[in-house]
C-alpha atoms as a PDB file:
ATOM      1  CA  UNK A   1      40.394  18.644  -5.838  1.00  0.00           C
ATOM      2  CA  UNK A   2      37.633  20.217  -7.537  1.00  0.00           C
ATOM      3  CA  UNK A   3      37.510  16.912 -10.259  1.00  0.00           C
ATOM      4  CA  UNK A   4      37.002  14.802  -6.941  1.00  0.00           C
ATOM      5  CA  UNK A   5      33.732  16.714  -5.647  1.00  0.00           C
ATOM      6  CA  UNK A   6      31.303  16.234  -8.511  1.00  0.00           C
ATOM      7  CA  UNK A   7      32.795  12.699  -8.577  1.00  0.00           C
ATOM      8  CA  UNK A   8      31.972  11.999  -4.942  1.00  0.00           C
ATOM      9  CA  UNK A   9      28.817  13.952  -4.776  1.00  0.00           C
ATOM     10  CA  UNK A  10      27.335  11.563  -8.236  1.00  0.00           C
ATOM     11  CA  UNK A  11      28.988   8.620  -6.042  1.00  0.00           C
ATOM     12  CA  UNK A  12      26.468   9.493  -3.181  1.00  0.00           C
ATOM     13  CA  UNK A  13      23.502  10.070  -5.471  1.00  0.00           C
ATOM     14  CA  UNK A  14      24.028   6.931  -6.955  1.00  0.00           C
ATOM     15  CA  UNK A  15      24.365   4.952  -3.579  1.00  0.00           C
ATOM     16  CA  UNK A  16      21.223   7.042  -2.238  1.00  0.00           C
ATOM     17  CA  UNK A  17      19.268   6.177  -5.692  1.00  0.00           C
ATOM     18  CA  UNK A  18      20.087   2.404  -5.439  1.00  0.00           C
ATOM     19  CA  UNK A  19      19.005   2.163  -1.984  1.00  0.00           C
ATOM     20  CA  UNK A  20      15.883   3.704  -2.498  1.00  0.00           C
ATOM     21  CA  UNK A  21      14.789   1.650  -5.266  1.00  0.00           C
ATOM     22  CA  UNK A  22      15.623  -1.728  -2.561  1.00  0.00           C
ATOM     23  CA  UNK A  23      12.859  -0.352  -0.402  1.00  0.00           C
ATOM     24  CA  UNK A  24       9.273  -1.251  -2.328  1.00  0.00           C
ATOM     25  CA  UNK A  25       6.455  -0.149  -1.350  1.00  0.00           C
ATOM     26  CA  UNK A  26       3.783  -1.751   1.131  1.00  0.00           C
ATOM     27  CA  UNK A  27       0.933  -2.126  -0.376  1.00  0.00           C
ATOM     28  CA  UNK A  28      -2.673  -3.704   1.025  1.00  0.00           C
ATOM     29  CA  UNK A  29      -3.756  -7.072   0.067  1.00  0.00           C
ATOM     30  CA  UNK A  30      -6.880  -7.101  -1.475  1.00  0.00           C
ATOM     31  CA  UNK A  31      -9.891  -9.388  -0.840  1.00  0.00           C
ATOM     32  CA  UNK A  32     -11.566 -11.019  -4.465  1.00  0.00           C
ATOM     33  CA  UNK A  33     -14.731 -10.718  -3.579  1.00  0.00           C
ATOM     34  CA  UNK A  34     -16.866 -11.745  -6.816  1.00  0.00           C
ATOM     35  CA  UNK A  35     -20.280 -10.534  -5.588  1.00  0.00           C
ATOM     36  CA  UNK A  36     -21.447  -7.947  -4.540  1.00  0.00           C
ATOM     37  CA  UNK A  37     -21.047  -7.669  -0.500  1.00  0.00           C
ATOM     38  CA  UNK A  38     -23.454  -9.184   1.801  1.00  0.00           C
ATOM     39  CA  UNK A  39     -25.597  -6.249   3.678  1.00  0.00           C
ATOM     40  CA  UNK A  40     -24.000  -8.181   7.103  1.00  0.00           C
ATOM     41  CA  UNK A  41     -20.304  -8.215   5.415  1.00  0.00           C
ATOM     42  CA  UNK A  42     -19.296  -6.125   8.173  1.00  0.00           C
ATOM     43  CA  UNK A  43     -20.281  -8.403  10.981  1.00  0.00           C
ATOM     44  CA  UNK A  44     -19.128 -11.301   8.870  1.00  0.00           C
ATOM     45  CA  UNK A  45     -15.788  -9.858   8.570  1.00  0.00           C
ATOM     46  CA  UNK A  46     -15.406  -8.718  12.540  1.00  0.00           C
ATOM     47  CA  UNK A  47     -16.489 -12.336  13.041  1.00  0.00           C
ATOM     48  CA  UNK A  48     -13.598 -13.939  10.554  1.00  0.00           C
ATOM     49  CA  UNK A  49     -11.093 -11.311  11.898  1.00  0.00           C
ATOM     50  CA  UNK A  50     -11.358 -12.298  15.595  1.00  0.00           C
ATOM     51  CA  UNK A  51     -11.628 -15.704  15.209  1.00  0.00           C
ATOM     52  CA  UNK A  52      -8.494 -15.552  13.249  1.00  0.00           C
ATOM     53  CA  UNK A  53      -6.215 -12.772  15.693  1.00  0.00           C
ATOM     54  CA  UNK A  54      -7.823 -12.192  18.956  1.00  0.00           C
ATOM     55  CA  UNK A  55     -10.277  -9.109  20.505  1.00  0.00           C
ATOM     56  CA  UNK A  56     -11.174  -6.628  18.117  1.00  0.00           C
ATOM     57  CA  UNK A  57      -9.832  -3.078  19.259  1.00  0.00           C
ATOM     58  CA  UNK A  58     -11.296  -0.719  16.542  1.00  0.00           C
ATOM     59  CA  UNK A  59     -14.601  -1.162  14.960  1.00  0.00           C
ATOM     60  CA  UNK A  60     -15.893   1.339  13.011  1.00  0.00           C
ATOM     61  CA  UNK A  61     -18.732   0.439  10.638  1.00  0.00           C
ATOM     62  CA  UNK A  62     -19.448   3.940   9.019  1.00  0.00           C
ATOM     63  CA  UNK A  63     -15.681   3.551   7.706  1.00  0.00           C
ATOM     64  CA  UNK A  64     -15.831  -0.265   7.343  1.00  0.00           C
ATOM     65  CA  UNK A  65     -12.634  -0.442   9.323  1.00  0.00           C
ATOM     66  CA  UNK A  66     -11.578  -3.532  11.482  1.00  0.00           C
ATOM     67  CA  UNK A  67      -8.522  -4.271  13.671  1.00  0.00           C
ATOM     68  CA  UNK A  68      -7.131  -6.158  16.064  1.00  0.00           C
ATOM     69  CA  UNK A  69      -4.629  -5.367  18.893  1.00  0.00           C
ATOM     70  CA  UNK A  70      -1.116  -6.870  18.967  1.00  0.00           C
ATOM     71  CA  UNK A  71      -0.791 -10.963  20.108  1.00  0.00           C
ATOM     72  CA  UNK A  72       1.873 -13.395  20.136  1.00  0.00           C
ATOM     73  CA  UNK A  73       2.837 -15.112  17.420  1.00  0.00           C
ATOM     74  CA  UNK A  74       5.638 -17.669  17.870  1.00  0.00           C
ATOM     75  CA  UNK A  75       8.599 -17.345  17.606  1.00  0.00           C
ATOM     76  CA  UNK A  76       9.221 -13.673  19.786  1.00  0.00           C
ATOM     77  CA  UNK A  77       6.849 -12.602  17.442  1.00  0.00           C
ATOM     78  CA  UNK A  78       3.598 -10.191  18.053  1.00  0.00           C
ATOM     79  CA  UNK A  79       0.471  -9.694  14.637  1.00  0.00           C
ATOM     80  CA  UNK A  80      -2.691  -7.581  14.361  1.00  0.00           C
ATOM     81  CA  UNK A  81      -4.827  -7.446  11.555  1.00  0.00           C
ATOM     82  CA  UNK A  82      -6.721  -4.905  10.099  1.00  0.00           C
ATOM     83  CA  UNK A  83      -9.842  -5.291   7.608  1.00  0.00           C
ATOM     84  CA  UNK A  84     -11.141  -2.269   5.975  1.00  0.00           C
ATOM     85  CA  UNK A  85     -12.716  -0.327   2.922  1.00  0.00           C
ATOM     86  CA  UNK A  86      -9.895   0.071   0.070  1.00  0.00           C
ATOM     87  CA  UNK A  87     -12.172   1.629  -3.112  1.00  0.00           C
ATOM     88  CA  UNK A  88     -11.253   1.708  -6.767  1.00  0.00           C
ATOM     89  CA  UNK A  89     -12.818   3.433  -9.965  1.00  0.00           C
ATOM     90  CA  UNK A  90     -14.046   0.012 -10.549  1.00  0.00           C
ATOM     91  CA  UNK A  91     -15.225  -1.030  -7.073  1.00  0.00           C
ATOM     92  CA  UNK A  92     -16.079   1.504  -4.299  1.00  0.00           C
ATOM     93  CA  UNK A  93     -16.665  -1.225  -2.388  1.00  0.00           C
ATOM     94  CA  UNK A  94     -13.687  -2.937  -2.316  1.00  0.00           C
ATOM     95  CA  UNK A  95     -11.938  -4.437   0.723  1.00  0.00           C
ATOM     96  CA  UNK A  96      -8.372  -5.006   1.994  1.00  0.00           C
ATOM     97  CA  UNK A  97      -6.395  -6.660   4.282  1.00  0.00           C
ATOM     98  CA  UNK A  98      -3.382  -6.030   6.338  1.00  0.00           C
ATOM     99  CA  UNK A  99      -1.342  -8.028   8.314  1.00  0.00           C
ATOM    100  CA  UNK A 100       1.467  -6.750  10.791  1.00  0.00           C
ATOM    101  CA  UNK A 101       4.261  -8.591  12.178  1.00  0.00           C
ATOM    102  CA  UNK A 102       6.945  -7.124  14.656  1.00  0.00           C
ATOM    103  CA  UNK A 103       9.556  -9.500  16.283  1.00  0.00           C
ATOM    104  CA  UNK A 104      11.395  -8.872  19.797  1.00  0.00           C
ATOM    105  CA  UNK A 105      15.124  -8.022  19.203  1.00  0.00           C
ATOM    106  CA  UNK A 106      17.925  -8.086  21.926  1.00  0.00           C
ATOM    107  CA  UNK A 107      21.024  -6.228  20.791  1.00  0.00           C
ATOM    108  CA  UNK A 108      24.153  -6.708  22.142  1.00  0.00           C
ATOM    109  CA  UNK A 109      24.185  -3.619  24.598  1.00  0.00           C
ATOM    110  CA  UNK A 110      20.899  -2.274  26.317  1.00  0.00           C
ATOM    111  CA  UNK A 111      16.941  -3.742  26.521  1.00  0.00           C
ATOM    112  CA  UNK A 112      15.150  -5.957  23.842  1.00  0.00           C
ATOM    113  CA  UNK A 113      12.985  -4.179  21.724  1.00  0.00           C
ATOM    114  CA  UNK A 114      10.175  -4.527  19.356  1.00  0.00           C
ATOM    115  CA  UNK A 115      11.238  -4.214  15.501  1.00  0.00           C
ATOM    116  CA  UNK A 116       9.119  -1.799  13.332  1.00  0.00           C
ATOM    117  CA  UNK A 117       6.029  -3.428  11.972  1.00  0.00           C
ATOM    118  CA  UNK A 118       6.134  -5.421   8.692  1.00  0.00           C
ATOM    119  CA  UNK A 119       3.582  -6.893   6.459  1.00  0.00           C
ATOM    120  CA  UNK A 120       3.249 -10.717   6.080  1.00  0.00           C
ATOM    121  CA  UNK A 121       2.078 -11.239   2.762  1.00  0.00           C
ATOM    122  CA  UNK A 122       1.372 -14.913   3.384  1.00  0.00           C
ATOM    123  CA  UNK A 123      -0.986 -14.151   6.372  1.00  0.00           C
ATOM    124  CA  UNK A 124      -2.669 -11.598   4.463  1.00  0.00           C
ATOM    125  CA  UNK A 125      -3.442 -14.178   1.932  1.00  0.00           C
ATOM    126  CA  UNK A 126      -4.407 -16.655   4.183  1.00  0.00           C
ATOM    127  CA  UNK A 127      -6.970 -14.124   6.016  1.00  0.00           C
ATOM    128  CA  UNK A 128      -8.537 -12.773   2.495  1.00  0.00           C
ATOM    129  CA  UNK A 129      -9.458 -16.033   1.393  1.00  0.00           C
ATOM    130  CA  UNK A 130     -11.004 -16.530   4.763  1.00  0.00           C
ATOM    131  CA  UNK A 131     -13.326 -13.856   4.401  1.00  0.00           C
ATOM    132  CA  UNK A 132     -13.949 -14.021   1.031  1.00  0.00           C
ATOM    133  CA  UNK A 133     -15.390 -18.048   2.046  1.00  0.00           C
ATOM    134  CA  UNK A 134     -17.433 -16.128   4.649  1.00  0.00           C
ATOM    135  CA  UNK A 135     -18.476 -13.185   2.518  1.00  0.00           C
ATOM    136  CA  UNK A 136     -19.753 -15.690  -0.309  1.00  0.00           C
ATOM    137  CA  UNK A 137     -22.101 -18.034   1.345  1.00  0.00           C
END
């Protein structure tokens, strides 16, 4: 029996190793902006966001932080978006985007529920190129 623990314990590690290296990482998606930004970027970008996902909920210029609230998205779907400051050694003033996604789920016993939030790389894309079009004009 005591050849079997160490065996079973490096069994575990393994299996808790390999499903820790399926789960990457969410990271931001940045916005190319190849200027410098406009002094009304912030505006701009409020402008952009809610044109593109609804009523801006949280505004804070000092931070340069934009979001939206939470609105349908077919199918059973809800998004929000967030645009904010994301610096680098090479660019303090660098800018990201997020976009959430979170579908309604109905298991087979009890009430449908919301899914955690995900990130929607193609969105994200989608929305940076959007502002950097209205951040370079």
């Amino acid at each position: 029996m005591a050849v079997r623990e160490p065996s079973r314990r490096l069994v575990l590690l393994l299996a808790a190793g390999a499903a820790a290296c399926a789960v990457r990482p969410y990271s931001p998606c940045p916005i190319d902006v190849p200027t410098a930004l406009p002094p009304e970027a912030f505006d701009l970008c409020r402008q952009v966001l809610a044109e593109a996902y609804g009523p801006v909920l949280v505004a804070d210029e000092r931070a340069f932080l934009l979001q939206t609230g939470w609105v349908p998205s077919p199918p059973a779907a809800e998004r929000r978006a967030a645009v904010f400051r994301d610096p680098t050694p090479a660019n303090p003033d660098a800018l990201a985007v997020v976009v959430e996604v979170r579908r309604i789920t109905e298991p087979l016993l009890g009430l449908p529920q919301w899914t955690a939030p995900r990130g929607d790389a193609e969105a994200e894309r989608d929305l940076a190129a959007s502002l950097v079009t209205a951040l370079t004009r």
